[in-house]
Each structure stands twice: as C-alpha cells, then as structure tokens.
N, C-alpha and C. Protein backbone atom coordinates (compact mmCIF):
# COMPACT_ATOMS: atom_id res chain seq x y z
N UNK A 1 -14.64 -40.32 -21.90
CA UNK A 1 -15.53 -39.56 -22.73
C UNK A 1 -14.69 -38.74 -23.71
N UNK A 2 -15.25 -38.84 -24.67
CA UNK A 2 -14.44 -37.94 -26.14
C UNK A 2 -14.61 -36.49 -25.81
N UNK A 3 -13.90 -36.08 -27.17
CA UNK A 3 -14.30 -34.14 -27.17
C UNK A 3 -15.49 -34.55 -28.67
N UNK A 4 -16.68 -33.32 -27.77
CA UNK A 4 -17.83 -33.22 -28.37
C UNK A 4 -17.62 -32.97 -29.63
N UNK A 5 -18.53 -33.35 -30.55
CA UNK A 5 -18.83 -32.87 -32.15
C UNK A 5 -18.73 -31.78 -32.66
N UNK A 6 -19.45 -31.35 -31.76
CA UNK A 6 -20.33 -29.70 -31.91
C UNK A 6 -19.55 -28.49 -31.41
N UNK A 7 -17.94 -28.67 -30.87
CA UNK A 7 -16.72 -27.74 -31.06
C UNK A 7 -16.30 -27.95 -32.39
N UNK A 8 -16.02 -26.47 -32.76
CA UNK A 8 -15.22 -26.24 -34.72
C UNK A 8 -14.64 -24.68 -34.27
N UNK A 9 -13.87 -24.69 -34.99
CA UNK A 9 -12.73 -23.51 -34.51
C UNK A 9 -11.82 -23.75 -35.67
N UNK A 10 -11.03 -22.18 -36.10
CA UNK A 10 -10.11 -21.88 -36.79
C UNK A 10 -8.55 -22.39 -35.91
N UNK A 11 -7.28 -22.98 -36.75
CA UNK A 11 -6.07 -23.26 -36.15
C UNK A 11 -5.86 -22.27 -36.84
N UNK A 12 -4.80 -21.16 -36.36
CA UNK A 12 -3.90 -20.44 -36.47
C UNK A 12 -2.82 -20.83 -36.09
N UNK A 13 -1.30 -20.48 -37.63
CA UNK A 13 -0.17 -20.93 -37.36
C UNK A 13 0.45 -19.79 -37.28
N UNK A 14 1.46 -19.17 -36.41
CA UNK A 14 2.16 -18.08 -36.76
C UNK A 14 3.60 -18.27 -36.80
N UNK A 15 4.41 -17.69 -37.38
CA UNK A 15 5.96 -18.18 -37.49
C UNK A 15 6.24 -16.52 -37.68
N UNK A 16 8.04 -16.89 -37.15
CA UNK A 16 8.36 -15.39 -36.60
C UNK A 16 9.43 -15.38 -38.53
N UNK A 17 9.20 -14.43 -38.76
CA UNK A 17 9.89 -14.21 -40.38
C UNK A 17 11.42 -13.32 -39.87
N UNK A 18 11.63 -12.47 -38.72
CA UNK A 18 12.53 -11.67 -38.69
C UNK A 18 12.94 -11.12 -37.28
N UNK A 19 14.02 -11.19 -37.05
CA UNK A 19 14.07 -10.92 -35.45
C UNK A 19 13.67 -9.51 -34.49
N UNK A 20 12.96 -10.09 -34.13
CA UNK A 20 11.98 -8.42 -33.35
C UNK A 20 12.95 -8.21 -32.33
N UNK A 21 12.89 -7.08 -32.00
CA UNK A 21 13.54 -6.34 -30.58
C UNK A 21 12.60 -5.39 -30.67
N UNK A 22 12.06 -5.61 -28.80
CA UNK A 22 11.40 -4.89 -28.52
C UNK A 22 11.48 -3.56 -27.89
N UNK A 23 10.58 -2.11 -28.35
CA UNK A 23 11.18 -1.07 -28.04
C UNK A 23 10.30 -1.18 -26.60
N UNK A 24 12.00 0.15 -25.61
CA UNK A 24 11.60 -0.13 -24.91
C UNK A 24 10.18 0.84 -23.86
N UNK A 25 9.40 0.58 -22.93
CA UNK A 25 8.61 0.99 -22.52
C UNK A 25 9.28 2.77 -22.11
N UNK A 26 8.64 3.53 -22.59
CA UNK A 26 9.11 5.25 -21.99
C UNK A 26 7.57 6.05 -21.27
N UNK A 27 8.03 6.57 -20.22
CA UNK A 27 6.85 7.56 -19.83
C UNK A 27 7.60 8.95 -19.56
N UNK A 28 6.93 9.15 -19.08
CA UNK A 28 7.18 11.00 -18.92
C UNK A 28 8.76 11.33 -18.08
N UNK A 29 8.77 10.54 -17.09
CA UNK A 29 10.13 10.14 -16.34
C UNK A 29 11.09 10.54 -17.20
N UNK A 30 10.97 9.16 -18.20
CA UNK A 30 12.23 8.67 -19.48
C UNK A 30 12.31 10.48 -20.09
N UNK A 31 11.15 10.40 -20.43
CA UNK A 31 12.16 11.98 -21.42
C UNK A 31 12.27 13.08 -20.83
N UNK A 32 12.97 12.95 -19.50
CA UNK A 32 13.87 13.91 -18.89
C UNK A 32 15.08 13.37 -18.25
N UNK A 33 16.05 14.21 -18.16
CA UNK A 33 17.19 13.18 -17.79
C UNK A 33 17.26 13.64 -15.82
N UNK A 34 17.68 12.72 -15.43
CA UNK A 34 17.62 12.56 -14.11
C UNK A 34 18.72 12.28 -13.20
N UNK A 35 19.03 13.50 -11.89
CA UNK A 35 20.14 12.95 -11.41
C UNK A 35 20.43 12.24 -9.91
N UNK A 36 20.67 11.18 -9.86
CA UNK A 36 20.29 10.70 -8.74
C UNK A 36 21.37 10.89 -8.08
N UNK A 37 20.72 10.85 -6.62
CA UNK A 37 21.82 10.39 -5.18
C UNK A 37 20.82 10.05 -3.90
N UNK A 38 21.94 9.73 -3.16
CA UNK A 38 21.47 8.31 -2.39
C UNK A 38 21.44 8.91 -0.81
N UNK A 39 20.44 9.06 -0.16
CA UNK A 39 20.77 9.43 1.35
C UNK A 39 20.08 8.46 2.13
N UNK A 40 20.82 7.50 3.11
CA UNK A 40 20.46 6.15 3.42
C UNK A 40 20.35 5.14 2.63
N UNK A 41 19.20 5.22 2.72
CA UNK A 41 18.83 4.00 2.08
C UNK A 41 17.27 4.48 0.32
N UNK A 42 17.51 5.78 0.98
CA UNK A 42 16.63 6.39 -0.08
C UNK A 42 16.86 7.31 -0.91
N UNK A 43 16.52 6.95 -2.35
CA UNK A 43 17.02 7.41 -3.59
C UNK A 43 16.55 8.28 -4.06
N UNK A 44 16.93 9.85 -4.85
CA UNK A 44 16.53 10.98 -4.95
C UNK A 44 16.77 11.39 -6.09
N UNK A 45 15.89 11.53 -6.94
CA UNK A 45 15.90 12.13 -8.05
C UNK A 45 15.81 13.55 -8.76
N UNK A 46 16.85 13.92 -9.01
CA UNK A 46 16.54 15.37 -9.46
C UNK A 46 17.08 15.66 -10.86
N UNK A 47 15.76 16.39 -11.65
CA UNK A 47 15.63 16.54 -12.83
C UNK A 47 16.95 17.59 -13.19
N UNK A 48 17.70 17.11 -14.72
CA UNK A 48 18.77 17.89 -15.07
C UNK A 48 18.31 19.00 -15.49
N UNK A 49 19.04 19.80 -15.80
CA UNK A 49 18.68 21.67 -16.00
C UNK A 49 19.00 22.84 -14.77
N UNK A 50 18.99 23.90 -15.31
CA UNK A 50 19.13 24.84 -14.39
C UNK A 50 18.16 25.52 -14.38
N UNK A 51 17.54 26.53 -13.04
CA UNK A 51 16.77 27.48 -13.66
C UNK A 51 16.97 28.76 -12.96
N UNK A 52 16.01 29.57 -13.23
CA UNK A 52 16.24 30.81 -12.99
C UNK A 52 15.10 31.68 -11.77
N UNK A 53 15.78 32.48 -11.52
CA UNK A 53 15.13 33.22 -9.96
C UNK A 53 15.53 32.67 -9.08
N UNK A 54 14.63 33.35 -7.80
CA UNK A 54 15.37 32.66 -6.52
C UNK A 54 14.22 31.67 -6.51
N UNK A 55 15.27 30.96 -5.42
CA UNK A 55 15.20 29.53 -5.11
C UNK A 55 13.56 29.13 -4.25
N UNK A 56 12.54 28.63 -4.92
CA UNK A 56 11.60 28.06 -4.21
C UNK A 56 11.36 26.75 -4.49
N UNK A 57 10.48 26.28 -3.50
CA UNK A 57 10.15 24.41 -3.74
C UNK A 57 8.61 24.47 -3.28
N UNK A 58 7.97 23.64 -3.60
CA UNK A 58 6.68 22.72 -3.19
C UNK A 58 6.24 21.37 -3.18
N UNK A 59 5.46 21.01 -2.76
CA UNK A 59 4.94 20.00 -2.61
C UNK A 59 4.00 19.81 -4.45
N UNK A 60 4.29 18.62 -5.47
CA UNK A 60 3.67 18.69 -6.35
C UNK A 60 2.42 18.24 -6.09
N UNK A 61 1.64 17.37 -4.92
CA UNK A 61 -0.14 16.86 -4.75
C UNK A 61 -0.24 18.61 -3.44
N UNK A 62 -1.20 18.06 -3.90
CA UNK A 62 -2.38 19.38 -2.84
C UNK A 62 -2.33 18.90 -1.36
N UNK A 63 -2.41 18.10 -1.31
CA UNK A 63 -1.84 17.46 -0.18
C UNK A 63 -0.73 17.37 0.97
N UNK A 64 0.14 17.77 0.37
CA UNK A 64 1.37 17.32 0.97
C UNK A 64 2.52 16.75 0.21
N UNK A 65 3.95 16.54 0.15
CA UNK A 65 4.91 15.96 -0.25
C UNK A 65 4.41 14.49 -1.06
N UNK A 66 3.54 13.63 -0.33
CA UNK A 66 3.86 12.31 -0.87
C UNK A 66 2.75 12.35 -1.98
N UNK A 67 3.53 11.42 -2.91
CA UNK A 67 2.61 11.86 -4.56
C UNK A 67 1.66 10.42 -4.13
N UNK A 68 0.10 10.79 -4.55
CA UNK A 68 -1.04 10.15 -4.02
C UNK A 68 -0.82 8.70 -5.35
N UNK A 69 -0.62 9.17 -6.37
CA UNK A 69 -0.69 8.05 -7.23
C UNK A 69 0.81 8.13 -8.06
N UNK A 70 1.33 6.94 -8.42
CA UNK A 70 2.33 7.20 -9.48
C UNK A 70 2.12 6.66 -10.72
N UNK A 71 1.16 6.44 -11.12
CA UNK A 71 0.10 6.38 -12.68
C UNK A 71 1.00 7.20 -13.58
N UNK A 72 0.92 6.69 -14.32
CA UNK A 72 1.85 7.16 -15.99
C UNK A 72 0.66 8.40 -16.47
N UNK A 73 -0.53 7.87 -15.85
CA UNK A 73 -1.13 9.08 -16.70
C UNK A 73 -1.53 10.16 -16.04
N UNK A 74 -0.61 10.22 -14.43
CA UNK A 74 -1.33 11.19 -13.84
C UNK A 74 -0.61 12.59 -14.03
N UNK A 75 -1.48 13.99 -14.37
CA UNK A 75 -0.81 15.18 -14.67
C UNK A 75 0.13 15.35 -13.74
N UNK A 76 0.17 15.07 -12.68
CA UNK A 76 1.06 15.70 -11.68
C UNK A 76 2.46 15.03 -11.96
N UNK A 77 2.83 14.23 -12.51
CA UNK A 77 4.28 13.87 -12.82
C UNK A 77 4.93 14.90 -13.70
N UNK A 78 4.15 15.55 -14.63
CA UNK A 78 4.66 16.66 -15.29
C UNK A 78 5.73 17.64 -14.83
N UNK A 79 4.90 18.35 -12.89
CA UNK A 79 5.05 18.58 -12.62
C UNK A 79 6.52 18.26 -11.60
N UNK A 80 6.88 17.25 -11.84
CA UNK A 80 8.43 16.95 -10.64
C UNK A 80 9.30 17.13 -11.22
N UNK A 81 10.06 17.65 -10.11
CA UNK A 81 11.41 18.45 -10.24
C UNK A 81 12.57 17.05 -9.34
N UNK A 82 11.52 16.78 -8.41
CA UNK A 82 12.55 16.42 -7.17
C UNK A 82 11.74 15.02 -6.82
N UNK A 83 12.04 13.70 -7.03
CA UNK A 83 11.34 12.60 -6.52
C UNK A 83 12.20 11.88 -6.03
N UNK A 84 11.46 11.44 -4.81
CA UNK A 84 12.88 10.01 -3.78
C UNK A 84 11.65 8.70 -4.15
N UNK A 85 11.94 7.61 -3.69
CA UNK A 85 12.19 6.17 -3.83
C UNK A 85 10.87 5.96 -2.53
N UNK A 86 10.72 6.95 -1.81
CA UNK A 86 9.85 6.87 -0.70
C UNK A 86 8.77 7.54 -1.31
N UNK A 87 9.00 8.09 -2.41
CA UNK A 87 7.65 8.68 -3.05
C UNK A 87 7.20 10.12 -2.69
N UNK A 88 8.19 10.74 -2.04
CA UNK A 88 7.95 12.34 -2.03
C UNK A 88 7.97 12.94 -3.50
N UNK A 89 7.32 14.03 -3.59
CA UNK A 89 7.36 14.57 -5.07
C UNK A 89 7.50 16.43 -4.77
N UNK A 90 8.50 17.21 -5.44
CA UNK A 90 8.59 18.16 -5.26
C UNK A 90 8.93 19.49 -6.67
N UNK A 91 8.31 20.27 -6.52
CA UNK A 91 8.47 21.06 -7.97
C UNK A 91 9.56 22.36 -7.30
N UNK A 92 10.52 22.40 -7.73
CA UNK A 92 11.26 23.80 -7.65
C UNK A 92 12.20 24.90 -8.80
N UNK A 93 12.14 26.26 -8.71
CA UNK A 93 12.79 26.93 -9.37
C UNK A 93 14.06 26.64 -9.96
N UNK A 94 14.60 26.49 -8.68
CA UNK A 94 16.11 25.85 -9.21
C UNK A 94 16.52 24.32 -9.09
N UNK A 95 16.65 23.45 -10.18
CA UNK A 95 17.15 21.70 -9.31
C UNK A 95 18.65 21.97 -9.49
N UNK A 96 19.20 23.12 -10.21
CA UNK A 96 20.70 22.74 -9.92
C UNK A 96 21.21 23.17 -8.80
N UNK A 97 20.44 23.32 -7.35
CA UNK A 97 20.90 24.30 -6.38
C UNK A 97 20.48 22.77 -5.36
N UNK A 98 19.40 22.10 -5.60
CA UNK A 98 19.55 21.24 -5.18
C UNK A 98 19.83 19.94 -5.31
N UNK A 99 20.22 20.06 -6.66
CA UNK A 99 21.71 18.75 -6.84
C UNK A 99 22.77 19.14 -6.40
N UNK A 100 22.72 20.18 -6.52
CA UNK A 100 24.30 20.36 -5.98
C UNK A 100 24.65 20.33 -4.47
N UNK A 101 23.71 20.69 -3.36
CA UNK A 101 23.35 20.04 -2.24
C UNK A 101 23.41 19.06 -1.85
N UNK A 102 22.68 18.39 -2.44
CA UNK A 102 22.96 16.75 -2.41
C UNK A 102 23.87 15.66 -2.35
N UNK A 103 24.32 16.92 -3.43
CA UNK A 103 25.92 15.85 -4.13
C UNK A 103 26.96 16.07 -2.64
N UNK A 104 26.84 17.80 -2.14
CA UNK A 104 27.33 17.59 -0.37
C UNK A 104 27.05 16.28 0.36
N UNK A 105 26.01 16.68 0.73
CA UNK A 105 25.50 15.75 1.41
C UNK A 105 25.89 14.14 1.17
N UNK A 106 25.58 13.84 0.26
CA UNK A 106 26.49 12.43 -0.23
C UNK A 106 27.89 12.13 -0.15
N UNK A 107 29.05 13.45 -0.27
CA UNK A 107 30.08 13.63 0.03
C UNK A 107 30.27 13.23 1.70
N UNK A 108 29.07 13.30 2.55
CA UNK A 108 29.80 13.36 4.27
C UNK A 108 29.70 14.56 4.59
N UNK A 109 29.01 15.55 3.77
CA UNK A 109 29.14 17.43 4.65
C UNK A 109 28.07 17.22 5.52
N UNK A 110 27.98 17.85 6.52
CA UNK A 110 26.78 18.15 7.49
C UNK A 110 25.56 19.05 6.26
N UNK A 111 24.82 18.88 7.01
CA UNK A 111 23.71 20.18 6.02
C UNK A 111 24.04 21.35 6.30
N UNK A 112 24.88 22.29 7.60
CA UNK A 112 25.33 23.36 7.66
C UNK A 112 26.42 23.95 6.53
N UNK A 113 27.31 22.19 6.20
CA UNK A 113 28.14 22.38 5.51
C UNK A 113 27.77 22.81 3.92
N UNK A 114 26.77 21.98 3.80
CA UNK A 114 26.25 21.92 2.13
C UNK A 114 25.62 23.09 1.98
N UNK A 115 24.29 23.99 3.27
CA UNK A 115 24.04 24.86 3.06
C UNK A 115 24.86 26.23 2.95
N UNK A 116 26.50 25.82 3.45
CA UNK A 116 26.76 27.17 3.63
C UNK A 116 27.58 27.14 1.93
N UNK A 117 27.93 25.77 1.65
CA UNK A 117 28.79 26.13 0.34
C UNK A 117 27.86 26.15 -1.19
N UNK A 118 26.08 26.16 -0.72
CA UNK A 118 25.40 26.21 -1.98
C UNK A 118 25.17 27.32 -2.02
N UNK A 119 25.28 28.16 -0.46
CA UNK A 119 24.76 29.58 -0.95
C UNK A 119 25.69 30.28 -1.15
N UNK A 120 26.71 30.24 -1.30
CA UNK A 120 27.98 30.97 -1.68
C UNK A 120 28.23 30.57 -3.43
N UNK A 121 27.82 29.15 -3.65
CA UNK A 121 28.24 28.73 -5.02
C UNK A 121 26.86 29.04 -5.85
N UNK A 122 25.59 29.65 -5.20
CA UNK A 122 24.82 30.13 -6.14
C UNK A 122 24.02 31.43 -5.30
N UNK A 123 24.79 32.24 -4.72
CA UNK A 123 24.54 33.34 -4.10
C UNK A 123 23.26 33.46 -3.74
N UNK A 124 22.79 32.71 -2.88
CA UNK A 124 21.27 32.31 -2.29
C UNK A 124 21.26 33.65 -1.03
N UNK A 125 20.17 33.94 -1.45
CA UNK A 125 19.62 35.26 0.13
C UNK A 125 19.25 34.06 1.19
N UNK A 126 19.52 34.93 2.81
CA UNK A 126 18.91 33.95 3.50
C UNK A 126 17.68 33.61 3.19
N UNK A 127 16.49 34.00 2.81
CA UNK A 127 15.60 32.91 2.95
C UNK A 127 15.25 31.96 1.92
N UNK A 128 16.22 32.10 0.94
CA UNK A 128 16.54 31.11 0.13
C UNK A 128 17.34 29.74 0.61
N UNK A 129 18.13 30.09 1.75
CA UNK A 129 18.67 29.49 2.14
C UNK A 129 18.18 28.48 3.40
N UNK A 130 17.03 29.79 3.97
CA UNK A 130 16.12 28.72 4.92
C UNK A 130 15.14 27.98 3.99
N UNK A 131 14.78 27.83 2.79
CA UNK A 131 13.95 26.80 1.87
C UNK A 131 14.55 25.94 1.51
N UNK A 132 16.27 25.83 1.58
CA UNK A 132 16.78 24.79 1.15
C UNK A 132 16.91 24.27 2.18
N UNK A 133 16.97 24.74 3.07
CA UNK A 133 17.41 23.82 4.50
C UNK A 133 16.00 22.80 5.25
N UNK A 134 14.79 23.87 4.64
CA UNK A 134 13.08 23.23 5.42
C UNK A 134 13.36 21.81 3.90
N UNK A 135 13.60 21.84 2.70
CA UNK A 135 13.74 20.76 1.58
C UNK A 135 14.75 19.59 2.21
N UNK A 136 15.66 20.27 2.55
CA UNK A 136 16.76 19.28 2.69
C UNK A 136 16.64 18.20 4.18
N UNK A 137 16.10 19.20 4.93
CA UNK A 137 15.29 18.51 6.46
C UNK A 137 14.22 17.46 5.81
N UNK A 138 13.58 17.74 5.26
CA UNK A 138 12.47 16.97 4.65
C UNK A 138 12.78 15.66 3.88
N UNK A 139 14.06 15.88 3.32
CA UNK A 139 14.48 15.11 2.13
C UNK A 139 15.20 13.74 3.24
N UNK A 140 15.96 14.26 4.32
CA UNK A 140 16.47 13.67 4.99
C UNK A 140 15.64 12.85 5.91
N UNK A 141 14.85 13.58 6.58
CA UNK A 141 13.70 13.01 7.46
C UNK A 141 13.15 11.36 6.71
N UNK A 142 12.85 11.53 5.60
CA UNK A 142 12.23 10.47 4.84
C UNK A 142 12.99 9.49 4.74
N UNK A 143 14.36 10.14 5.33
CA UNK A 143 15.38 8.43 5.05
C UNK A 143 16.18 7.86 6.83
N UNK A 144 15.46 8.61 7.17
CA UNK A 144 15.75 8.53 8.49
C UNK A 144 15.51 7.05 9.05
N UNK A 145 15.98 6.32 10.13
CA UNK A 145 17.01 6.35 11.27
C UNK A 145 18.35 6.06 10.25
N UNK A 146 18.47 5.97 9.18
CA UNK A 146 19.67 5.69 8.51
C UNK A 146 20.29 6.83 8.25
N UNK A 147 20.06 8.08 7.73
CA UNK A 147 21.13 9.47 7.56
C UNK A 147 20.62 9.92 8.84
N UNK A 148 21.83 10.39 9.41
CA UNK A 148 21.00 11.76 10.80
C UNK A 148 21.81 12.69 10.32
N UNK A 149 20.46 13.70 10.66
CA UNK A 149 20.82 14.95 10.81
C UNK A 149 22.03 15.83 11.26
N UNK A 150 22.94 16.14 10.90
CA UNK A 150 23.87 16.88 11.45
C UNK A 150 23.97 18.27 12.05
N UNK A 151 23.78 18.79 13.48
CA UNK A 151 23.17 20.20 13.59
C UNK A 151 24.74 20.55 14.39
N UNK A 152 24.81 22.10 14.36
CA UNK A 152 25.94 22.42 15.28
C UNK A 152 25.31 22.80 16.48
C-alpha cells in the first residue's frame, strides 16, 4: 500500500553557516565558587568567603539537614553554605572555619585534632567549638562506615 494523497507538508532545509559552541549550562551553584573535600567516600562542598561573628550552622530545609529537592529553582539553594554528595545542606556564619576543618580532617587529624587547631587558628569560644564539633559529627556520620570517628 502507498503513502496517502491527502498528506502535504512543508520540507525544511537547514544548514549550519558558522561554528556554534555551546554556552555552558550555569545555576546558582556555578556563580559561587566552591571548595571541596572528600571524607570517605562523600564529597563536601563549601562555599568560598569568609564571614563574620561567631561561628553558627543550620540545617537549610525546615526539616532537617537533607535538602528535600535539588531543583535549580528551589529558593533554598540560595541559602547553602555547606553541601555533601549525600545531599545534606547547611547555612553557616563562618565557611572559612569550616573549610579549614575539613582540610584537617582530610589531612588524617582526628576531629579533636582539627577542633583543637581551628579554634586556636580562629579563636572560637567553647561553644563555638561545640557547633563545630555537633557539624563535623554530622558531616562525618553521613559518610560513615568509611571515615570513623576518632574520639580520645
């Protein structure tokens, strides 16, 4: 059996005149710069900059740590300071107090170790120092049976 009569349609020819390169895809992520490190097997992102006051953290969903959606258009990405690969999301005062933690921690320090040389290298009060330690428990936990905990 043939093709019917009663199909009629426009051919369109297109030809490429000039070599395209395509730009590339950016969201909210892209225009901040980001510093990663690695505990286990799970990857941690913390936004570059310093900031100011003492040291607090949160959870960026209402919820809890783990970010409910990771949608390009959801407001709450605005909000991260601190994201791992497992999808925790965290907003804090200072990220250079906890990159620089990290970067311990990645070195092989225990967390006693990293906590005792972040609060000396950014003169943290103790209970600045117990918020980095409830973050850094947290941060670790999520990559767990692969990093353990180091306690004295």
């Amino acid at each position: 059996m043939g093709v019917s009569s009663c199909r009629c349609g426009d051919l369109f020819v297109f030809r490429n005149v000039a070599e395209l390169t395509p730009e590339p895809r950016r969201s909210d992520i892209d225009d901040s710069s980001w510093h990663r490190d690695v505990l286990g097997t799970v990857q941690v992102l913390v936004i570059e900059g310093s900031g100011i006051g003492e040291f607090e953290f949160s959870a960026v969903a209402p919820d809890g740590p783990v970010l409910p959606s990771v949608s390009r258009r959801s407001s709450l990405r605005r909000q991260i300071h601190i994201w791992t690969s497992s999808n925790l999301a965290y907003a804090t005062t200072r990220p250079e107090v906890v990159r620089y933690s990290l970067e311990r921690l990645q070195a092989g320090k225990t967390v006693i170790e990293a906590l005792a040389t972040s609060k000396a290298e950014f003169h943290l009060a103790p209970q600045e120092v117990e918020r980095l330690e409830t973050l850094l428990e947290e941060l670790i936990a999520s990559a767990q049976p692969i990093f353990e905990l180091e306690r004295e």
